[in-house]
Structures are given as structure tokens and as C-alpha cells.
C-alpha atoms as a PDB file:
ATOM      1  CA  UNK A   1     -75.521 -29.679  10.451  1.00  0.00           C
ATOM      2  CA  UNK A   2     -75.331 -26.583   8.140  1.00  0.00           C
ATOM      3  CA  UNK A   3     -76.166 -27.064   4.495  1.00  0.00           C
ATOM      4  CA  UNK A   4     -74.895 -25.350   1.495  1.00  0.00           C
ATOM      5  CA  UNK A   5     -77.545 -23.869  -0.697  1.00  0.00           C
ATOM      6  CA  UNK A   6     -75.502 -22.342  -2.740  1.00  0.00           C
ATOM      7  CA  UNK A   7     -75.807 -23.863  -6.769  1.00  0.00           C
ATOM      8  CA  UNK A   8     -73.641 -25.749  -7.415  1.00  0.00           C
ATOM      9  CA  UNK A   9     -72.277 -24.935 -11.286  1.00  0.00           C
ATOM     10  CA  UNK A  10     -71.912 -21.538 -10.184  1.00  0.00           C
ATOM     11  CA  UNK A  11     -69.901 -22.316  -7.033  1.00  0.00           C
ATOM     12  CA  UNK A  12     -68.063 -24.275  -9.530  1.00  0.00           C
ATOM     13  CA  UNK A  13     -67.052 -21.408 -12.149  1.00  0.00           C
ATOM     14  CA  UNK A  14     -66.182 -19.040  -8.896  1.00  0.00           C
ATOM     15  CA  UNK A  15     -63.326 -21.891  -7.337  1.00  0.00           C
ATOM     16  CA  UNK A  16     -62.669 -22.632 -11.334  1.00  0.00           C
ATOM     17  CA  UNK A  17     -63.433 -25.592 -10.957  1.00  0.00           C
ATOM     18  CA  UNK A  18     -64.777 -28.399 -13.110  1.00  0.00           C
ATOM     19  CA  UNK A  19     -68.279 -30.114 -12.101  1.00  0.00           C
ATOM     20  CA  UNK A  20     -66.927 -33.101 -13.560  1.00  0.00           C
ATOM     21  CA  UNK A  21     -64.578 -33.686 -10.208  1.00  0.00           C
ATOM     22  CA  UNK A  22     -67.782 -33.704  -8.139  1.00  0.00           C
ATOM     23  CA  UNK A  23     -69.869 -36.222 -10.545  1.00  0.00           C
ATOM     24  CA  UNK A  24     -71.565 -33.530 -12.939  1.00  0.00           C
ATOM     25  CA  UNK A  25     -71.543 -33.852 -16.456  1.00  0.00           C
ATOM     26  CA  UNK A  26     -72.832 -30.349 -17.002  1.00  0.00           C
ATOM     27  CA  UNK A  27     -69.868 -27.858 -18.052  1.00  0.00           C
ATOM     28  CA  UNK A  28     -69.466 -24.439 -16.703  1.00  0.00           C
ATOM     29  CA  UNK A  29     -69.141 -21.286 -19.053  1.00  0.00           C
ATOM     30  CA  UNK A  30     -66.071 -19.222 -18.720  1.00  0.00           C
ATOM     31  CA  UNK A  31     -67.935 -15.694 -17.427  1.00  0.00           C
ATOM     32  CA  UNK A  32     -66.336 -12.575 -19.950  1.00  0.00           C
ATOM     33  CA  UNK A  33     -66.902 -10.064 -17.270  1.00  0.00           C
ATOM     34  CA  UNK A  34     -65.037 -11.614 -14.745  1.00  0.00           C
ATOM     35  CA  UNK A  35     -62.448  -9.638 -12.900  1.00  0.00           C
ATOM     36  CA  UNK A  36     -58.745  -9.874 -14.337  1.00  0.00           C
ATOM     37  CA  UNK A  37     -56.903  -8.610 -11.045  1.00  0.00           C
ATOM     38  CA  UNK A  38     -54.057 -10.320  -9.400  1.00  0.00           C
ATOM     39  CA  UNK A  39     -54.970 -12.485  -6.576  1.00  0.00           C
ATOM     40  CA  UNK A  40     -53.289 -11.923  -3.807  1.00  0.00           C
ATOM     41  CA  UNK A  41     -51.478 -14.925  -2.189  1.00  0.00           C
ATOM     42  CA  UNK A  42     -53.988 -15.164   0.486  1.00  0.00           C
ATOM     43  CA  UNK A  43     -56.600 -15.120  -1.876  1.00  0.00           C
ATOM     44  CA  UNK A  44     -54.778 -17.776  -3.594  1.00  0.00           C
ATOM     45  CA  UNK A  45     -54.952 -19.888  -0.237  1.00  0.00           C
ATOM     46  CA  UNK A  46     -58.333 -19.385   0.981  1.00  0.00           C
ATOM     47  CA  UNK A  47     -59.687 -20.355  -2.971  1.00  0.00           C
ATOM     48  CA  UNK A  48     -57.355 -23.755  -2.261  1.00  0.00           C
ATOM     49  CA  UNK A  49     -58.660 -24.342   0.689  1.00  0.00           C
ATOM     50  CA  UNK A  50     -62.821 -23.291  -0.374  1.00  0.00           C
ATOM     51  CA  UNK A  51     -62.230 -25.442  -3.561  1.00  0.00           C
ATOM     52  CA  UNK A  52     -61.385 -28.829  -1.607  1.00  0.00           C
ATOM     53  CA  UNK A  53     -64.063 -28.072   1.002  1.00  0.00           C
ATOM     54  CA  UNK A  54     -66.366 -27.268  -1.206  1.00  0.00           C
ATOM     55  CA  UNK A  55     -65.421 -30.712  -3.281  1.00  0.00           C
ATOM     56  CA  UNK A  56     -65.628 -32.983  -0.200  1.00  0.00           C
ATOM     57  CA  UNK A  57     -68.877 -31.566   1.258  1.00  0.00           C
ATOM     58  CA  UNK A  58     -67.142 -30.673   4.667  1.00  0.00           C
ATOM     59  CA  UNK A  59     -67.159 -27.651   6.597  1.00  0.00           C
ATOM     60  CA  UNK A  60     -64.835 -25.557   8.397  1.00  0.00           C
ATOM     61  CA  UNK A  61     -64.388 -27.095  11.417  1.00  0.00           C
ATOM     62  CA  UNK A  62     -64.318 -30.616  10.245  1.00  0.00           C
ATOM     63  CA  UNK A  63     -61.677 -29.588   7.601  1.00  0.00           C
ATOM     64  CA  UNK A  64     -59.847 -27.545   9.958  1.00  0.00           C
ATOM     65  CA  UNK A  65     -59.400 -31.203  12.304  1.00  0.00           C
ATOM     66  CA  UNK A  66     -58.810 -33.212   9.458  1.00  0.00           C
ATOM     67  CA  UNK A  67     -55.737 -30.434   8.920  1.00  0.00           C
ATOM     68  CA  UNK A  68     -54.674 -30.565  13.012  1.00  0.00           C
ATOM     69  CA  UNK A  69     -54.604 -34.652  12.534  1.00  0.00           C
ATOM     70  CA  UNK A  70     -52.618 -34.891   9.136  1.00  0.00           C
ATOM     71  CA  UNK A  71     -49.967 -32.133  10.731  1.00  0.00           C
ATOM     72  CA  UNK A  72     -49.371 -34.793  13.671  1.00  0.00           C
ATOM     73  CA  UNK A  73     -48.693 -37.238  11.463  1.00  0.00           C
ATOM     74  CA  UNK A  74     -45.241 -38.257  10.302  1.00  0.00           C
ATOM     75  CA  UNK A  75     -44.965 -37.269   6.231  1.00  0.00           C
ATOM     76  CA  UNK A  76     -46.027 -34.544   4.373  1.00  0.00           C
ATOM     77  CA  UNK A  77     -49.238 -32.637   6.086  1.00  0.00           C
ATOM     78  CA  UNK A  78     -50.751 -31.374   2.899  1.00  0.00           C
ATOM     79  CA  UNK A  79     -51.136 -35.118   1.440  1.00  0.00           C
ATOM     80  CA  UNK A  80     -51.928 -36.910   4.613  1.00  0.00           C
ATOM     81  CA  UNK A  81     -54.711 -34.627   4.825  1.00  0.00           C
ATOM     82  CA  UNK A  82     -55.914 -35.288   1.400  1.00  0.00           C
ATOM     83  CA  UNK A  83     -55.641 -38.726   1.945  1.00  0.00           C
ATOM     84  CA  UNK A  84     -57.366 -38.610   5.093  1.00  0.00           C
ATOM     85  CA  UNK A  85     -60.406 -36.526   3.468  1.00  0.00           C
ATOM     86  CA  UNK A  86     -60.245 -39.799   0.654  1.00  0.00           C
ATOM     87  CA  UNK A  87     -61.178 -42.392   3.298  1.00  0.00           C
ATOM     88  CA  UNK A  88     -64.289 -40.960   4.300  1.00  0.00           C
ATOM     89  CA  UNK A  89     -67.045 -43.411   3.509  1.00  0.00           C
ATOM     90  CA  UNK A  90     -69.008 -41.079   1.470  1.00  0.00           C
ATOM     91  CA  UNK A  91     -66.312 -40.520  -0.600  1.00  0.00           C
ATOM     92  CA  UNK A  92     -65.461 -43.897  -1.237  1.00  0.00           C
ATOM     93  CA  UNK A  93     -68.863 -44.960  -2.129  1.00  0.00           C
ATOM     94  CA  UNK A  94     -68.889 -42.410  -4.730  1.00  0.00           C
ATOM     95  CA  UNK A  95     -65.663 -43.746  -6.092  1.00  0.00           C
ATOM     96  CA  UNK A  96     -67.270 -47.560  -6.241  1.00  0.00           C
ATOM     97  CA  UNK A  97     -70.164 -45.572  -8.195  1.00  0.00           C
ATOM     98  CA  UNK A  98     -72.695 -46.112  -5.761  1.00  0.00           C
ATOM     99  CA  UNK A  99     -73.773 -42.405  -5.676  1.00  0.00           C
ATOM    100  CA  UNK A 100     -72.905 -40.000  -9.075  1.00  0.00           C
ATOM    101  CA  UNK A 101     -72.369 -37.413  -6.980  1.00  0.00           C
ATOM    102  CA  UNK A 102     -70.350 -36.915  -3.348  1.00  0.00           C
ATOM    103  CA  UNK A 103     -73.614 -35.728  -2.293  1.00  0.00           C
ATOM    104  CA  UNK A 104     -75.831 -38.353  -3.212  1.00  0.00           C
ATOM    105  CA  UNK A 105     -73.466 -40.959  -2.131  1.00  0.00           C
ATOM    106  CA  UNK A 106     -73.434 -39.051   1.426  1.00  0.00           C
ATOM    107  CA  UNK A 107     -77.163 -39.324   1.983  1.00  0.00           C
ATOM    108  CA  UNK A 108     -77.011 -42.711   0.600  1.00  0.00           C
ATOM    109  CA  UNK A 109     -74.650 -43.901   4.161  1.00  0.00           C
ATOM    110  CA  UNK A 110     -76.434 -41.012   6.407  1.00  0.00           C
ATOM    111  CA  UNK A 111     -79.853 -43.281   5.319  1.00  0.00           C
ATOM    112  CA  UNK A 112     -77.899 -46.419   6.009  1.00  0.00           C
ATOM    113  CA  UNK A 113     -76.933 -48.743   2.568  1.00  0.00           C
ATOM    114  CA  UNK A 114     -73.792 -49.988   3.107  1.00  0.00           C
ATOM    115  CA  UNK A 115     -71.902 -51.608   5.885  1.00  0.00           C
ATOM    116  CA  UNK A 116     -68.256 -52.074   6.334  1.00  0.00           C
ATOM    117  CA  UNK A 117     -66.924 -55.353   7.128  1.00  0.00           C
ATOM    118  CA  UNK A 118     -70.204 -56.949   7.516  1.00  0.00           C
ATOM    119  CA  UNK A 119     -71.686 -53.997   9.974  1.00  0.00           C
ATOM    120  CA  UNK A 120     -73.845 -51.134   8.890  1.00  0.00           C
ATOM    121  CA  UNK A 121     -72.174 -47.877   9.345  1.00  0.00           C
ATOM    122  CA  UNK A 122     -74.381 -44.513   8.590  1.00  0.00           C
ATOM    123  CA  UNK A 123     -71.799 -41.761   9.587  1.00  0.00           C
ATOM    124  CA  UNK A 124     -70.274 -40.249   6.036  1.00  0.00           C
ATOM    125  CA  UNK A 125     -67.404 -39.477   8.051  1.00  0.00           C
ATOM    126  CA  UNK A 126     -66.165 -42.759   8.878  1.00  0.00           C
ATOM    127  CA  UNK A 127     -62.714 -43.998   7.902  1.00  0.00           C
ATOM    128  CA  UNK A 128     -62.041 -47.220   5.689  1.00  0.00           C
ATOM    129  CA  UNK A 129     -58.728 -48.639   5.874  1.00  0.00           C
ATOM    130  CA  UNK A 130     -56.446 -51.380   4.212  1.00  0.00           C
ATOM    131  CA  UNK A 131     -58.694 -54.639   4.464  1.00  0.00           C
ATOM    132  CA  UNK A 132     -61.826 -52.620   4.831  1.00  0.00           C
ATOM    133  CA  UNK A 133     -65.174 -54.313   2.659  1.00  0.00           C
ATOM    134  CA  UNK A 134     -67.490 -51.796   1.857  1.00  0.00           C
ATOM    135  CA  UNK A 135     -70.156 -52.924   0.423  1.00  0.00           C
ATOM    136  CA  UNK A 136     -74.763 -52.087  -0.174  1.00  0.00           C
ATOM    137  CA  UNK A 137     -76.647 -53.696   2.451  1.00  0.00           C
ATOM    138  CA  UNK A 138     -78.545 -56.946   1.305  1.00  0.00           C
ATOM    139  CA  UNK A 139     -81.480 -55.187   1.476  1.00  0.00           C
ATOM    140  CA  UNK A 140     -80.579 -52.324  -0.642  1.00  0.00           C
ATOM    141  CA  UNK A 141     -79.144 -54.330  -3.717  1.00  0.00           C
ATOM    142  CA  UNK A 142     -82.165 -55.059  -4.845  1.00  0.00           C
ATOM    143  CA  UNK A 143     -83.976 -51.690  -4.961  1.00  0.00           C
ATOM    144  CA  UNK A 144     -83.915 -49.729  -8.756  1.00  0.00           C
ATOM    145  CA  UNK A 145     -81.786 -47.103  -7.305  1.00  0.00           C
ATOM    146  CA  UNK A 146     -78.677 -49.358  -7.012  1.00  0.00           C
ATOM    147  CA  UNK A 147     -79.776 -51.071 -10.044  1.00  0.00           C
ATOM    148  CA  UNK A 148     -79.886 -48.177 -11.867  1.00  0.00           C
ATOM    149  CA  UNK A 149     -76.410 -46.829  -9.865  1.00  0.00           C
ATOM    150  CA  UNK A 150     -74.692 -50.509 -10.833  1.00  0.00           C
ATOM    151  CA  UNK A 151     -75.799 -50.217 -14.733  1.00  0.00           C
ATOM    152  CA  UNK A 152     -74.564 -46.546 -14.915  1.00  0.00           C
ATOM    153  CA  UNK A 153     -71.491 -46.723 -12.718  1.00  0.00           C
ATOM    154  CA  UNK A 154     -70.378 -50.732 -13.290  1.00  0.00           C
ATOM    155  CA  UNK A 155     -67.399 -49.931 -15.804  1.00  0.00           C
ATOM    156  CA  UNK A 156     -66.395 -46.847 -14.324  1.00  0.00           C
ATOM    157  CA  UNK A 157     -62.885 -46.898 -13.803  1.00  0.00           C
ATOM    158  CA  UNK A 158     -61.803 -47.663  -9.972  1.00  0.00           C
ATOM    159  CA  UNK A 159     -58.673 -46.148  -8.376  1.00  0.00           C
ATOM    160  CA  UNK A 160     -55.701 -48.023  -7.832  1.00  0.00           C
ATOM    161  CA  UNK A 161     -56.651 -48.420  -3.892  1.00  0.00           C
ATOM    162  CA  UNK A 162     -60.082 -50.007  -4.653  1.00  0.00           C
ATOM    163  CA  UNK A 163     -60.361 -52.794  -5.337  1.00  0.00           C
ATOM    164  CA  UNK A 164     -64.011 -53.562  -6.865  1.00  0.00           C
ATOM    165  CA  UNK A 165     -65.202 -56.315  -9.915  1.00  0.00           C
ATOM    166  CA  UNK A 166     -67.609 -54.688 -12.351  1.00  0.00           C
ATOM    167  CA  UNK A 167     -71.115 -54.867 -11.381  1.00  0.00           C
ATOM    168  CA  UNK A 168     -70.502 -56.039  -7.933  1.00  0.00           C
ATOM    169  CA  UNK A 169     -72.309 -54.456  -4.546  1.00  0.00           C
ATOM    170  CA  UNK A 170     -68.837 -54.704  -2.693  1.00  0.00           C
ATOM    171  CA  UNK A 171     -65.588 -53.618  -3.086  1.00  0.00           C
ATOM    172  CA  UNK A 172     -62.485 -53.987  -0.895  1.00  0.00           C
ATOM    173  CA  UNK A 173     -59.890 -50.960   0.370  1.00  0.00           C
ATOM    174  CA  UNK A 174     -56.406 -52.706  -0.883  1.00  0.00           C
ATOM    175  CA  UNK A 175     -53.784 -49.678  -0.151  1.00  0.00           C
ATOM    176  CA  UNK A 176     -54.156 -46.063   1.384  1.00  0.00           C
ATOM    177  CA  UNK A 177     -54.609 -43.340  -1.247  1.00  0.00           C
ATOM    178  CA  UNK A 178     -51.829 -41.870  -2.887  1.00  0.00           C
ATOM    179  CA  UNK A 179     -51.270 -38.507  -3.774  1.00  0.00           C
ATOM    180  CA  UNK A 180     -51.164 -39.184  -7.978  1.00  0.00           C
ATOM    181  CA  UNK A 181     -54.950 -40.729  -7.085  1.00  0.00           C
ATOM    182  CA  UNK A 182     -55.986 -37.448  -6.409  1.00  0.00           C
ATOM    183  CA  UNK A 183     -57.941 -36.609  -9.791  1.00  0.00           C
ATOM    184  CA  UNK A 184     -58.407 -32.847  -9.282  1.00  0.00           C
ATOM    185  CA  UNK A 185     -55.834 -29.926  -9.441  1.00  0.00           C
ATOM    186  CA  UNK A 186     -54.751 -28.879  -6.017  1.00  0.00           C
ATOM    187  CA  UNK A 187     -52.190 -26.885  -4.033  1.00  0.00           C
ATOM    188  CA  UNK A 188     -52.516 -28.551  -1.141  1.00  0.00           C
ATOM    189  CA  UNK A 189     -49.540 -26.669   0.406  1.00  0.00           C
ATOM    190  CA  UNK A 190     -51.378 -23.458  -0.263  1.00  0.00           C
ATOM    191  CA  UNK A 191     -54.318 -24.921   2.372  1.00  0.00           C
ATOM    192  CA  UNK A 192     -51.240 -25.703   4.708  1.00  0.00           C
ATOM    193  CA  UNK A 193     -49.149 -22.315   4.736  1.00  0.00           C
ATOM    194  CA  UNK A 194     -52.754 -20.883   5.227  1.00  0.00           C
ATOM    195  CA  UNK A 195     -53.383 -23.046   8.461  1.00  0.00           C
ATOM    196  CA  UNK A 196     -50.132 -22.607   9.585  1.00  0.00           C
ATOM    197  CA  UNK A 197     -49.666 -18.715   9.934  1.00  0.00           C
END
């Protein structure tokens, strides 16, 4: 798999983005010298597209079939996409506030915490649904990492489509993700008219 190296506050300030979206609490500073020119409309498109790649931890190809999937789906193909990249288990561990970052909640299912519906499941990728119970593996919960994650994390506020109890180890998946639970700015039909030239 490739990795970005790439730092991540400064990948930040060039998408204008804030690290707060990806679990940071260290702010970017606006850069003075920064170029004042008119993006062009592709430019526009390709920094929509970079800045929810970049936000997700996915890479081209992935992004590009999680694009080719939400445009054979019935609805609008810019928000079926988003909610599609949503349901990845990564993500949705991070949202419990069992990782404070995408990142570390992705190496916390590639090294196999939590299991979904009862089974262990280590592929970051995978896609919860409605009834879906994610929760840390028994062995896990009582490690100071998920201590520490629980403490820090337990009154964090959950999105409407999780369902989780303060302090708990599980949480349940009660409705799809809706566009409004999105809690970044996006043009997601920029990423769309882009893929679809």
C-alpha cells in the first residue's frame, strides 16, 4: 500500500483545510505569500477531490471505485459517495472516539481491535450498515490505550447515525449517513463533474 509522507498541517493549509476535521487540535497559519490568482475550475475540482482523499486516507484508485459505485446507484452520486466513504470502519471508529485521528483509528482495525457483530474484522475498508455493532475486542478494552481513548473521547459528541452510550466499548450503526452529517465543507459535485468529463 502507498503511504503519504507528506506533513500533515502543511497538506492541510495547501487544500485550506482545517486539521480539526481530521482529529488535530493544532491550527494552521494563513501563509502571507501565498499566491492570489484565480483558480481555474479544474483546479477548483482536483483541490475537491485531493481535500476529501486526503481527509479519508484513501488513494486514487480506491476513491476513484468508491465514485464508479455511488454513480450506479439510484440518488445523487456526489452524496452516495460521501456516504459510502462514511461507512468505512476506520472511519467509524474514529467517530465512536476510538482513534483521535482517521489514521490512528485505521491502524487500530488493520492491527485487529474491534469486531463487527461479534467477528473481528481488520480491513479499514469494510462497510458497516444499519444494525451493524462495532465494537473493541474483549481483549483490547482493557489495555491503557483504550482507556486512555475512552477517558478522552467518552463525551464526544456522536453523529446522529451512531448510536453509542458514553464510555462504552460498542456502539451500534442506527441509520445510513446523511449528507448534513458531513462535518467538513465540500463540493462534492465539483469531485463528480471532474470524474465525469
Amino acid at each position: 500500500m502507498a503511504k503519504n509522507t507528506q506533513p500533515i498541517l502543511k497538506r492541510c493549509r495547501s487544500l485550506g483545510l482545517s486539521p480539526a476535521v481530521l482529529g488535530y487540535s493544532k491550527e494552521t497559519k494563513r501563509n502571507p505569500k501565498q499566491s492570489r490568482r484565480k483558480q481555474s475550475e479544474y483546479g477548483m475540482q482536483l483541490n475537491e477531490k485531493q481535500k476529501v482523499k486526503f481527509i479519508y486516507g484513501v488513494l486514487e484508485k480506491q476513491f476513484y471505485a468508491y465514485y464508479e459505485k455511488a454513480e450506479r446507484k439510484q440518488g445523487i452520486t456526489g452524496e452516495i459517495m460521501l456516504q459510502e466513504l462514511e461507512r468505512r470502519l476506520d472511519n467509524v471508529a474514529f467517530r465512536m472516539g476510538f482513534g483521535n485521528t482517521r489514521r490512528e483509528a485505521r491502524q487500530l482495525v488493520n492491527h485487529g481491535h474491534f469486531t463487527v457483530n461479534g467477528k473481528r474484522v481488520n480491513i479499514p475498508s469494510y462497510q458497516v450498515k444499519p444494525g451493524d455493532v462495532v465494537a473493541v475486542c474483549e481483549k483490547s478494552r482493557s489495555t491503557t490505550k483504550f482507556k486512555a481513548l475512552i477517558e478522552e473521547n467518552g463525551k464526544k459528541p456522536m453523529p446522529k447515525w451512531i448510536d453509542k452510550a458514553a464510555g462504552s466499548f460498542e456502539g451500534s450503526i442506527i441509520a445510513m449517513p446523511a449528507r448534513d452529517d458531513i462535518d467538513y465543507e465540500v463540493a462534492e459535485h465539483l469531485i463528480v463533474e471532474l470524474y465525469s468529463k
